[in-house]
N, C-alpha and C. Protein backbone atom coordinates (compact mmCIF):
# COMPACT_ATOMS: atom_id res chain seq x y z
N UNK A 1 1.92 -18.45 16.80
CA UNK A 1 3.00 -17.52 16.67
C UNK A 1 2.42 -16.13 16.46
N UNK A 2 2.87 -15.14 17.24
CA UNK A 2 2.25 -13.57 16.84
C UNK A 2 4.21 -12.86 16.78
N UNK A 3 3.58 -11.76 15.86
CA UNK A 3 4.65 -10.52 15.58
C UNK A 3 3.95 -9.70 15.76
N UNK A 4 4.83 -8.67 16.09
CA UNK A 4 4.43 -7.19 16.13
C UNK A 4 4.91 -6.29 15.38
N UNK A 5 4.89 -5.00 15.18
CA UNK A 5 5.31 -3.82 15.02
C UNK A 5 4.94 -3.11 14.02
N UNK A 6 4.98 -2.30 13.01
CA UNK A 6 4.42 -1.17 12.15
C UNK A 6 4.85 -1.42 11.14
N UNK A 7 3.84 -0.56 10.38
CA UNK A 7 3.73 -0.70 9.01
C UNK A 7 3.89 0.97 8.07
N UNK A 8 4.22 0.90 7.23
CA UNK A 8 3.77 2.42 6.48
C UNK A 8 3.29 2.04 5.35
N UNK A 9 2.50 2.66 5.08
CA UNK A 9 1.20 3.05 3.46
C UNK A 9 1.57 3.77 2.91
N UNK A 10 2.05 4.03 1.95
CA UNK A 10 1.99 4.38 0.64
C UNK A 10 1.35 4.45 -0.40
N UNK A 11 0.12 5.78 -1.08
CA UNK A 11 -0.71 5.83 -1.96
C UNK A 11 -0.47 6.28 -2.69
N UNK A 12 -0.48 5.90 -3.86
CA UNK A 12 -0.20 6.69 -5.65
C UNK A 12 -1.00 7.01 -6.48
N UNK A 13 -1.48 7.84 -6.39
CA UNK A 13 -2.71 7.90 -8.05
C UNK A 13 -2.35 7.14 -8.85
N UNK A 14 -3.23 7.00 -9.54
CA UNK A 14 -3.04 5.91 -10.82
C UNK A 14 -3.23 6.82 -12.20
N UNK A 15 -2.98 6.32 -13.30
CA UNK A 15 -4.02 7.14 -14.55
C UNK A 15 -5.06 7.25 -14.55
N UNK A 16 -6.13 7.94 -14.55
CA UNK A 16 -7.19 7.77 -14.90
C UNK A 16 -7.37 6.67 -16.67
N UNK A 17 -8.35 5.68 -16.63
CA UNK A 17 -8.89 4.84 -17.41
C UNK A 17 -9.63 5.25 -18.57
N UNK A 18 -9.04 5.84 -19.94
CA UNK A 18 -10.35 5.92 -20.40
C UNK A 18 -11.29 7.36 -20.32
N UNK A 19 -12.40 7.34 -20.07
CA UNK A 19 -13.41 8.52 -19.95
C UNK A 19 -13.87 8.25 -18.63
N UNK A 20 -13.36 7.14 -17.65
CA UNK A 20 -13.78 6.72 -16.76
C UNK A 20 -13.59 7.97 -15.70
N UNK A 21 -14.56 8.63 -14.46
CA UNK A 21 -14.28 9.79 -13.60
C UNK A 21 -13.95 9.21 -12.71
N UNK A 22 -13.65 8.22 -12.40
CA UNK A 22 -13.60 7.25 -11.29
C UNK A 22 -11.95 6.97 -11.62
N UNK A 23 -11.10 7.36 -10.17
CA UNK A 23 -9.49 7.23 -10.47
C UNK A 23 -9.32 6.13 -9.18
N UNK A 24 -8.40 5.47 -9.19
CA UNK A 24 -7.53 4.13 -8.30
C UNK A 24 -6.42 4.94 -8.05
N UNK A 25 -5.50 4.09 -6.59
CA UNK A 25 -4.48 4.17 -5.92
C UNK A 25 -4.03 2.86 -5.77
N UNK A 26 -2.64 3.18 -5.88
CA UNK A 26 -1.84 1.96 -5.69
C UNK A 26 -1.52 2.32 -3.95
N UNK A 27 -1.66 1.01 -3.62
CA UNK A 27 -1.44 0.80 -1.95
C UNK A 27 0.38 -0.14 -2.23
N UNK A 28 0.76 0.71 -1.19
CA UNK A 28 2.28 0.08 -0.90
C UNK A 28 2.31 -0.06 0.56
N UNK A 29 2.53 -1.40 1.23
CA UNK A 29 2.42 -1.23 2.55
C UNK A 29 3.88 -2.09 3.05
N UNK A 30 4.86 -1.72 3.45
CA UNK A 30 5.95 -1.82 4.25
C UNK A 30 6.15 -1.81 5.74
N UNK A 31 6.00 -3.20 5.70
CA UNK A 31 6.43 -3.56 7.78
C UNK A 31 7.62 -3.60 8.13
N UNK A 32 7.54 -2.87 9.60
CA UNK A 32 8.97 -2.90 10.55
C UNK A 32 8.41 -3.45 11.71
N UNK A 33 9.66 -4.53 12.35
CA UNK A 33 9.46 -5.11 13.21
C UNK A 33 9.74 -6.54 13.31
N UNK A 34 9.13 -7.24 14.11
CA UNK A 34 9.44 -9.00 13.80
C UNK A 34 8.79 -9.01 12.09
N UNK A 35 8.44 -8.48 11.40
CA UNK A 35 8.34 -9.24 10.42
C UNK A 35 9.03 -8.22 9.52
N UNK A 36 10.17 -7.78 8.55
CA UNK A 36 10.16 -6.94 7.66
C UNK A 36 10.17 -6.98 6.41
N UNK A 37 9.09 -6.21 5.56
CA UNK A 37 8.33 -7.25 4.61
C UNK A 37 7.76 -6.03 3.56
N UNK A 38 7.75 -6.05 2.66
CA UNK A 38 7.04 -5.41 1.58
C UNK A 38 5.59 -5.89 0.67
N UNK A 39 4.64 -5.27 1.19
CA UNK A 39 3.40 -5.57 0.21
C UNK A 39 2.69 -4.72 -0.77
């Protein structure tokens, strides 16, 4: 079985951790198409 069609990304800063200089993003990825789906 295959689907197709697109997706959009979504990136968020995060807090920085601590004393840590090193910062994270939250990934949000939302498909359109045969599959419509939130990850």
């Amino acid at each position: 079985m295959n689907a197709s069609g697109t997706f959009d990304v979504t990136l968020t800063p995060q807090p920085l951790a601590g004393e840590s200089a090193m910062g994270s993003l939250a990934l949000d990825k939302t498909f359109h198409g045969d599959l419509e789906a939130t990850s």
